[in-house]
Protein backbone atom coordinates (compact mmCIF):
# COMPACT_ATOMS: atom_id res chain seq x y z
CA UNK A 1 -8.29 -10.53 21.30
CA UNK A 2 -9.46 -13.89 19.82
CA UNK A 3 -11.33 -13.82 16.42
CA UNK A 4 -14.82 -15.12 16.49
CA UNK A 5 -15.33 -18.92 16.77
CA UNK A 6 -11.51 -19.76 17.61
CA UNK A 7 -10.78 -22.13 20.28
CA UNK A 8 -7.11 -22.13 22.20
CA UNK A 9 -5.72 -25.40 22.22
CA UNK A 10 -3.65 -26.51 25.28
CA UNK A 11 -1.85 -29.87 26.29
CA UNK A 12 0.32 -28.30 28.96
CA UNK A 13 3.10 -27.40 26.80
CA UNK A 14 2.74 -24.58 24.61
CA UNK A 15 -0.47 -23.44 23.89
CA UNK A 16 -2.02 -22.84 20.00
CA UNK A 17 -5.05 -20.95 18.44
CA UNK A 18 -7.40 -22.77 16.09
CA UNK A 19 -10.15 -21.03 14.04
CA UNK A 20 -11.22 -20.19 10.62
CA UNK A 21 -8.72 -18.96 7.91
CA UNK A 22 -8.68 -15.35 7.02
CA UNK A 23 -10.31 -14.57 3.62
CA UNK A 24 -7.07 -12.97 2.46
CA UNK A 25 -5.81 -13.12 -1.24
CA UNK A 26 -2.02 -13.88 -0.53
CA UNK A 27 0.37 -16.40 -2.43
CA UNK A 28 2.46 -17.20 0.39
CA UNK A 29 1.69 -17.08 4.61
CA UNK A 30 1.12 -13.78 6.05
CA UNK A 31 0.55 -13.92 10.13
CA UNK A 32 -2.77 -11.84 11.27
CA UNK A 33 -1.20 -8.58 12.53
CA UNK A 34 0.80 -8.00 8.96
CA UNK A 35 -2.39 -8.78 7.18
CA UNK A 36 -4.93 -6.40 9.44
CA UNK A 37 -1.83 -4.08 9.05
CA UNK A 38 -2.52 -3.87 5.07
CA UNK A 39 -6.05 -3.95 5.23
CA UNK A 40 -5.86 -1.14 7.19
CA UNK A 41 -3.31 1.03 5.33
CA UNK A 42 -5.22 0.02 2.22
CA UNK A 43 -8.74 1.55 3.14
CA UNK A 44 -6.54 4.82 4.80
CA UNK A 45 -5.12 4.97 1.58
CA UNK A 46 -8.09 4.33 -0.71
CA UNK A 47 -9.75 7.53 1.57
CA UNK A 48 -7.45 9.95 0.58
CA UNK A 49 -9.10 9.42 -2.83
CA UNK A 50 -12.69 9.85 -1.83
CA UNK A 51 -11.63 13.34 -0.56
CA UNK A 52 -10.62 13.92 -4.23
CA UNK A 53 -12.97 15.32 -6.99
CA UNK A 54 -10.24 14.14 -9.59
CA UNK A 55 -10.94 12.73 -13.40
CA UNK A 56 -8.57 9.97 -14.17
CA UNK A 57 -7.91 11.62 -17.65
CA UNK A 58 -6.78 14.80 -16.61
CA UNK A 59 -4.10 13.15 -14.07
CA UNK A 60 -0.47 11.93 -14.42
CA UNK A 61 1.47 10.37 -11.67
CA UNK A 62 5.05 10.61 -10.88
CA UNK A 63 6.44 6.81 -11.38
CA UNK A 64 9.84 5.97 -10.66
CA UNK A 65 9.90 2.21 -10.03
CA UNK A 66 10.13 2.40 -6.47
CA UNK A 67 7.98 1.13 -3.86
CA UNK A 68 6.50 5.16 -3.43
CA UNK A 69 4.98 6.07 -6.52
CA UNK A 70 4.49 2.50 -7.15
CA UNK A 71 1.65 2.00 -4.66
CA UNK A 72 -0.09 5.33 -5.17
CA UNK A 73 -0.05 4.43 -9.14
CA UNK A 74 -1.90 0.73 -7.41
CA UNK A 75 -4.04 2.67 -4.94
CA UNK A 76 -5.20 5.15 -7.73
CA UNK A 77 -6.31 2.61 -10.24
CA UNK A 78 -8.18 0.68 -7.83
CA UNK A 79 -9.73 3.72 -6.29
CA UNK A 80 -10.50 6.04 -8.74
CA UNK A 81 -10.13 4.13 -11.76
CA UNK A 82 -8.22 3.30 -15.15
CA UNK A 83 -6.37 5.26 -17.55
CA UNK A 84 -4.04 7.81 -15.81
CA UNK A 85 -0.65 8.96 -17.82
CA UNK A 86 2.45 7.91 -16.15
CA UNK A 87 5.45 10.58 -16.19
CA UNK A 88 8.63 8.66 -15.54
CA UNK A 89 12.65 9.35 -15.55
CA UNK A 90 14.99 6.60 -16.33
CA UNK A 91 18.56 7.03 -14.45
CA UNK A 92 21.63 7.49 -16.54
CA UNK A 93 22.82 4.31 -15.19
CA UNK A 94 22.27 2.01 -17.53
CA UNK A 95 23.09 -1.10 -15.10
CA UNK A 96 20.13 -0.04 -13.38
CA UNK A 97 17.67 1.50 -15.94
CA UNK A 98 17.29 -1.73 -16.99
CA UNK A 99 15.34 -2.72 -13.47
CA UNK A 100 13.77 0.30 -13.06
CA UNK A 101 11.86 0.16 -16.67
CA UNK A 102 11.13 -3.18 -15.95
CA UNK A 103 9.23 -2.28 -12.56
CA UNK A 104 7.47 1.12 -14.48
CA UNK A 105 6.10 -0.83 -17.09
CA UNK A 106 4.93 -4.09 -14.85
CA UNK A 107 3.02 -1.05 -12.50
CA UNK A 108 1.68 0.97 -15.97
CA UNK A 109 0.48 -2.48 -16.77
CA UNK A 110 -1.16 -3.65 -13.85
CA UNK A 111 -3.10 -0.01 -14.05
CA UNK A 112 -4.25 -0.33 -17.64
CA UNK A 113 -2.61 3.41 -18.33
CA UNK A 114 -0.59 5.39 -20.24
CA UNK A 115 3.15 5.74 -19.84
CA UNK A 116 5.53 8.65 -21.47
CA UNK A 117 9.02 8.10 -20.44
CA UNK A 118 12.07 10.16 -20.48
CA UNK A 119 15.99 9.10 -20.27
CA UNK A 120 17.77 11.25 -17.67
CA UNK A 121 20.78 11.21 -19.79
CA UNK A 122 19.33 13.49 -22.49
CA UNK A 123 18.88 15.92 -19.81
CA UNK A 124 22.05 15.72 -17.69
CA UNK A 125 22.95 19.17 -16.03
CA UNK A 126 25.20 22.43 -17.43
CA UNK A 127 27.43 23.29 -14.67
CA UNK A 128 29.28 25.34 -16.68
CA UNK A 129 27.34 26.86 -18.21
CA UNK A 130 25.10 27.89 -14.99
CA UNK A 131 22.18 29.15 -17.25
CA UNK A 132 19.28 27.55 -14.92
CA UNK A 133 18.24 29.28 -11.75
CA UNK A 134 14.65 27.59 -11.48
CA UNK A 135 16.91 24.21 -11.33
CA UNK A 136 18.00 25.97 -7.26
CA UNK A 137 15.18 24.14 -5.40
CA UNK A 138 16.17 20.96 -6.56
CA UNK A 139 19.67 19.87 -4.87
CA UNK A 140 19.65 17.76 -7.73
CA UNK A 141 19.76 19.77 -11.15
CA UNK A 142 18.81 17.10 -13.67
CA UNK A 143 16.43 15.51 -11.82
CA UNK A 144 14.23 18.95 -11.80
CA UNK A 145 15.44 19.60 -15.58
CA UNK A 146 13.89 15.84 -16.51
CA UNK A 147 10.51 15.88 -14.47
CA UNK A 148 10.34 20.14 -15.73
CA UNK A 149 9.83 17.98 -19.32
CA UNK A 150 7.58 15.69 -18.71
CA UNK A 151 5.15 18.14 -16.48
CA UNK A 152 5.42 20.40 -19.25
CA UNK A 153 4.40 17.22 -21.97
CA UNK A 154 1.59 16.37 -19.29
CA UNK A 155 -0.21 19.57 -19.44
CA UNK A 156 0.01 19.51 -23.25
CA UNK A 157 -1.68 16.32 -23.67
CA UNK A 158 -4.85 17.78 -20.87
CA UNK A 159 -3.48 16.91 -17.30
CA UNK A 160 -4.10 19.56 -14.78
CA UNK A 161 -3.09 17.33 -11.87
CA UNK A 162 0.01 15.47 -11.02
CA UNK A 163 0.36 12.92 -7.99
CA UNK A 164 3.48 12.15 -6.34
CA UNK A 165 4.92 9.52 -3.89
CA UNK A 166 6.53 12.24 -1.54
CA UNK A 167 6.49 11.25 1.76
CA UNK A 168 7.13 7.24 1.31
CA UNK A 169 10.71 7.92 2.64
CA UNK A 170 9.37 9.55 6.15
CA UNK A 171 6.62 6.99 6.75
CA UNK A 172 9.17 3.90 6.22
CA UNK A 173 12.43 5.78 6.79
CA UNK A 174 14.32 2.60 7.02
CA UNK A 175 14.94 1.68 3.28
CA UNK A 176 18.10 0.53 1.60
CA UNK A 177 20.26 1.13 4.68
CA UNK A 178 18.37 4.48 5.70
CA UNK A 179 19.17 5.06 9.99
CA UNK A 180 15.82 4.89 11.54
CA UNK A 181 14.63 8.59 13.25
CA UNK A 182 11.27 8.05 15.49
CA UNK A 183 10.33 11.63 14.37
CA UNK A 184 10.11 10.28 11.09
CA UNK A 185 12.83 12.25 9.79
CA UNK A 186 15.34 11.10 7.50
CA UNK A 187 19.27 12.58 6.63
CA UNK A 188 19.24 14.40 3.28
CA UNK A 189 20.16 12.66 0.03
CA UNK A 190 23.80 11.93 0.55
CA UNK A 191 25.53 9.27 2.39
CA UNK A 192 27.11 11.28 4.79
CA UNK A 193 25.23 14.70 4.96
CA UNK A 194 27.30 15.81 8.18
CA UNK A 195 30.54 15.59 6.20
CA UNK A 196 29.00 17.62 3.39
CA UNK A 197 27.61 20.17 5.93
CA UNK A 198 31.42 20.70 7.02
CA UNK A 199 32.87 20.74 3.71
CA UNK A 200 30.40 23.66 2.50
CA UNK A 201 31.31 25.39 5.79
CA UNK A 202 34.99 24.87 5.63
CA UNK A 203 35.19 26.10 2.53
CA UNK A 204 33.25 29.70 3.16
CA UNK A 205 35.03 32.61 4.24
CA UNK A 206 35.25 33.59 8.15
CA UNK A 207 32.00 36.28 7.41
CA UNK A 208 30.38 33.61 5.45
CA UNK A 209 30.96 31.24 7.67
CA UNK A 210 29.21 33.39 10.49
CA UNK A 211 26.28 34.57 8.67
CA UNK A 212 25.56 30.23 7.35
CA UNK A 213 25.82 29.19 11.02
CA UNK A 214 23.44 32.28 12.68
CA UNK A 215 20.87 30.39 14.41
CA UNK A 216 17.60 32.16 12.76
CA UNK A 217 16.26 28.32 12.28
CA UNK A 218 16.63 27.65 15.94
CA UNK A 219 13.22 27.69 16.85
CA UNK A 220 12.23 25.07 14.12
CA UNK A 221 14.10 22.41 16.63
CA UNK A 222 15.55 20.39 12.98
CA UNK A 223 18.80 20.19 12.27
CA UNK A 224 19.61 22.21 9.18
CA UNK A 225 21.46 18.67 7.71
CA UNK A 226 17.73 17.24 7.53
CA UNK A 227 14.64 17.20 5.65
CA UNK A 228 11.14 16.09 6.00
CA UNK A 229 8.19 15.36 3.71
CA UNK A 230 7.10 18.83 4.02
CA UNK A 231 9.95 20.39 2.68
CA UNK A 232 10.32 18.05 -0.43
CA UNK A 233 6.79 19.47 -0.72
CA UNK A 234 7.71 22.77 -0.75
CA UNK A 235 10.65 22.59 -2.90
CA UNK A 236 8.12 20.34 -5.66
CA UNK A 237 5.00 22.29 -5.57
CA UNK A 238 6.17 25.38 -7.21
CA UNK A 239 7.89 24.01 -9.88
CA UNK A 240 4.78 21.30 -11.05
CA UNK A 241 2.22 24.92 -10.85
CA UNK A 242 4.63 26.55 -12.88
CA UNK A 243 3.56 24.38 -15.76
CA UNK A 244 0.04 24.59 -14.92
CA UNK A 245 -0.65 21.82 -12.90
CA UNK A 246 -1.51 20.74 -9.39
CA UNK A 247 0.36 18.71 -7.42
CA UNK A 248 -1.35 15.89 -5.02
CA UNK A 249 0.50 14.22 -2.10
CA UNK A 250 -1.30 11.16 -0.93
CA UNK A 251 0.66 9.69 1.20
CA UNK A 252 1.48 12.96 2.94
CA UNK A 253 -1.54 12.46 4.57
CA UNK A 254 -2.77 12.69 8.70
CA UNK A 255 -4.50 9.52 9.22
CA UNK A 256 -1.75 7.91 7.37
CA UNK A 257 1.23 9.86 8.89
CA UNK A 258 -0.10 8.94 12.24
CA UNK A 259 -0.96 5.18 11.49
CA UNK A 260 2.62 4.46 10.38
CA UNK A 261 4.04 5.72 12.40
CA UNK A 262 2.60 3.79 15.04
CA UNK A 263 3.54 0.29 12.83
CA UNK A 264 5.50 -2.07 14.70
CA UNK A 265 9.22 -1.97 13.54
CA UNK A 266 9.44 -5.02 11.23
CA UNK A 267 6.39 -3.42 8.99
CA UNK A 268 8.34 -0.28 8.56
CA UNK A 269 11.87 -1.58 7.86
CA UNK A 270 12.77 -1.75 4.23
CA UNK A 271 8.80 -0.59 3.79
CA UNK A 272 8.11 -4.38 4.08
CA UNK A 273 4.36 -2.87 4.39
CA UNK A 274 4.13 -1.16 0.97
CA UNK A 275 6.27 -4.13 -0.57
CA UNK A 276 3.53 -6.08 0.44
CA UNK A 277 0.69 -3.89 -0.62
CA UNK A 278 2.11 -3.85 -4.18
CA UNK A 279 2.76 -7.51 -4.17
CA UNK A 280 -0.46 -8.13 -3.01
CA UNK A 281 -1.48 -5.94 -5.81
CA UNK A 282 0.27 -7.22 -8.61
CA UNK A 283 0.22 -11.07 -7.89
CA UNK A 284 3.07 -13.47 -8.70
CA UNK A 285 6.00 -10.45 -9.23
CA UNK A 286 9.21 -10.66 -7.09
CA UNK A 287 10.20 -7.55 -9.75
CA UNK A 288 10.51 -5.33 -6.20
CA UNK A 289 12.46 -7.21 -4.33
CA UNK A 290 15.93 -6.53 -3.58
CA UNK A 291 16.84 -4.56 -6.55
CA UNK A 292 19.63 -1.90 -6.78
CA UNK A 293 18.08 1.34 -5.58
CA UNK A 294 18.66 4.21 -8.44
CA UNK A 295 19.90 7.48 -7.67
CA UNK A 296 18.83 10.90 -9.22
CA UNK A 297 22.10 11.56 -8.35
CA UNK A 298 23.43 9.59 -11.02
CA UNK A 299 22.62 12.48 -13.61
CA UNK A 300 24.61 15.51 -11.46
CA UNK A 301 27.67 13.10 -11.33
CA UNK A 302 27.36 12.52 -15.42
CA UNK A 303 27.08 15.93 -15.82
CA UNK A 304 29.87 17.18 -13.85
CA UNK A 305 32.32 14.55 -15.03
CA UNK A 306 30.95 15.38 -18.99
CA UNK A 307 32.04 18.93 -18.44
CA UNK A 308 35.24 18.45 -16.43
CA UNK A 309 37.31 21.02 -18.30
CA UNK A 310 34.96 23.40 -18.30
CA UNK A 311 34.03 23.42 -14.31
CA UNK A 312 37.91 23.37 -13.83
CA UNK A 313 38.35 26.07 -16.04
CA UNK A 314 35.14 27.76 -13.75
CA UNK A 315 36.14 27.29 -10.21
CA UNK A 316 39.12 29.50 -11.81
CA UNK A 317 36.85 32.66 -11.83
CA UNK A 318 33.88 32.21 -9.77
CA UNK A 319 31.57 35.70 -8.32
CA UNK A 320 31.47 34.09 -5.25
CA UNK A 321 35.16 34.88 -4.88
CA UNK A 322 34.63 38.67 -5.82
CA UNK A 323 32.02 38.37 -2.71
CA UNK A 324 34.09 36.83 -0.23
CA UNK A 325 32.20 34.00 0.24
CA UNK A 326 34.18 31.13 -0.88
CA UNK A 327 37.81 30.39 -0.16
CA UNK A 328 39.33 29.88 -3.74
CA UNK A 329 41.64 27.95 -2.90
CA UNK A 330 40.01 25.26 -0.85
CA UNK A 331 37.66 24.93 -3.53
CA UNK A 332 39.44 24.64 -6.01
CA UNK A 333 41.37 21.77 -4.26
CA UNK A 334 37.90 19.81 -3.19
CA UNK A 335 36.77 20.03 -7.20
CA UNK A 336 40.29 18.39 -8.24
CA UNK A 337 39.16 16.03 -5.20
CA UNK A 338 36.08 15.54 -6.54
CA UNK A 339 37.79 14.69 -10.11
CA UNK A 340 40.47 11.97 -8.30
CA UNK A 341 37.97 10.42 -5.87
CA UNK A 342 34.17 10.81 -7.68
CA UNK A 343 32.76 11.41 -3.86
CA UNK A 344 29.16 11.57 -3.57
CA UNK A 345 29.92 13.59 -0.56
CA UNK A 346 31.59 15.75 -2.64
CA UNK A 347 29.54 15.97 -5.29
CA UNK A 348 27.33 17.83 -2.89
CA UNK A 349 29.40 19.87 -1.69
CA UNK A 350 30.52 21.22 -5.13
CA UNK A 351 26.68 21.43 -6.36
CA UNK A 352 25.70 23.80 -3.38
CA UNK A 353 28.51 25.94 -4.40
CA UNK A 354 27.97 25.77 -8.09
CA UNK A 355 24.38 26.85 -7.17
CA UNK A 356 24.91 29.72 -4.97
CA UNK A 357 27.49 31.21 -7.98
CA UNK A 358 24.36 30.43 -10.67
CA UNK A 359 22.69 32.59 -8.30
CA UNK A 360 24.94 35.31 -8.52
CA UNK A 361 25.59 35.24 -12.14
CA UNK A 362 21.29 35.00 -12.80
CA UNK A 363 20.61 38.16 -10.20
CA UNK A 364 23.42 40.14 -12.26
CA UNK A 365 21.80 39.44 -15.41
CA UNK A 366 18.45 39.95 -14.01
């Protein structure tokens, strides 16, 4: 449809549209569908708020730096208002901590909040020591032993709610090299999460082999390699209430879910809408562009190689040997693998098992 008081211009080549400009506040060109696109997502966005009866001094939001929690810290402070505390984690990378701080503190800035952040290296995981069991619904053991700090800090200093980005990655599942899934479905954290399915399973006895490939999921029609915004949800949500908070999901929301996903491809790739909404947001800041993408995974690779003689020394004498569910043998040959190659894949794959024995060795003790 043609906006109100254009006139189409035609000289019997190609034709043009002439009319007046858009009132948009953009530095640089932005065609008409991109910018009805963000007005749109904007308001959707700003609604989720009026829904919410929330003080901006009791709430914290998860920031990491990336484009997620970035634009619900944005949305929030121009919806509900000023002053919420920021709980952020600062990779163990220090090539790319660096970035990432930078980007925290430019969107703590642009809010006018507060800001308590934590170094992921003072809180890299204990294998060895397998003394966590809470850590189980995180694949990722430092990453819930970092954020279990600051939610705890939070609700000592009076917040009783805490908003996270979860669900960026399913709206715009085509980030940093992410395949695209039209169910909105991305692979688990991992490059290859097929390859670590197979590992796991090559490495379990014949029984336990059976019993981890019994189809009691089948009616769920998801591959068991695969996770969605709901289940990052429910693996979150239990550990933020433990300390006494509640956790809010705003972009895990219906009008929104349904509204990206009907986005034409080029607004979803590399979440070229929400780079734009934060731009838009913070003016004259190329901070978010084409940066190095952190990994919480960084922290379960520093911890494993800081304790290397102790998890060799473990995968020695493991209870899930005296169960029969894990062949010693093949593991132990993946973990000096592991040690030789630093896989990601197989960092996986030797976290899942180190997890399943801390359950063991917890339920004895219990």
């Amino acid at each position: 449809m043609m906006p109100p008081w254009s006139v189409i211009n035609w000289d019997g080549g190609t034709p043009s549209l002439t009319g007046p400009e858009p009132d948009l506040d953009f530095d640089g060109p932005i065609d008409v569908h991109k910018a009805r696109a963000l007005s749109d997502f904007s308001s959707l966005l700003d609604d989720v708020w009026k829904t919410r009866a929330l003080v901006p001094a009791a709430t914290a939001i998860e920031l990491s730096g990336g484009y997620d929690s970035a634009a619900v810290a944005l949305s929030f402070a121009r919806s509900v208002g000023h002053g919420a505390r920021h709980l952020s984690i600062l990779v163990p990378n220090a090539s790319l901590s660096a970035s990432q701080e930078k980007r925290i503190s430019t969107v703590v800035s642009a809010c006018r909040a507060n800001s308590r952040i934590l170094s992921m290296r003072d809180y890299l995981p204990s294998y060895a020591n397998l003394a966590r069991f809470q850590s189980l619904y995180y694949q990722s053991e430092s990453y819930y032993a970092a954020f279990h700090k600051l939610w705890a800090g939070a609700r000592q200093a009076g917040a009783d709610t805490v908003i996270s980005g979860h669900g960026g990655d399913e709206l715009f599942p085509t980030f940093q090299g992410e395949k695209f899934e039209t169910d909105r479905l991305r692979h688990a954290v991992g490059p290859d999460p097929s390859f670590v399915e197979g590992q796991f399973l090559n490495c379990l006895t014949k029984s336990a082999r059976e019993l981890a490939e019994a189809p009691l999921w089948g009616a769920a029609g998801v591959a068991p390699s695969r996770t969605s915004a709901l289940s990052a949800m429910a693996r979150h949500t239990p550990l933020v209430m433990q300390e006494g908070v509640w956790p809010l999901y705003p972009l895990c929301n219906v009008p929104l879910v349904r509204f990206c996903h009907a986005l034409p491809f080029e607004l979803r790739f590399e979440k070229a809408l929400l780079l734009s909404y934060i731009e838009h947001s913070i003016p004259s800041t190329s901070i978010f562009r084409n940066y190095q993408k952190e990994n919480f995974l960084d922290g379960d690779i520093s911890g494993l190689l800081k304790e290397e003689n102790k998890i060799r020394s473990l995968v020695r004498d493991m209870a899930v040997y005296d169960f029969d569910l894990v062949l010693p043998r093949q593991f132990r040959a993946d973990v000096e693998r592991f040690y030789d190659s630093k896989s990601f894949e197989l960092l996986h794959h030797i976290c899942s098992i180190l997890h399943l024995e801390a359950f063991f060795r917890e339920s004895a003790y219990a």
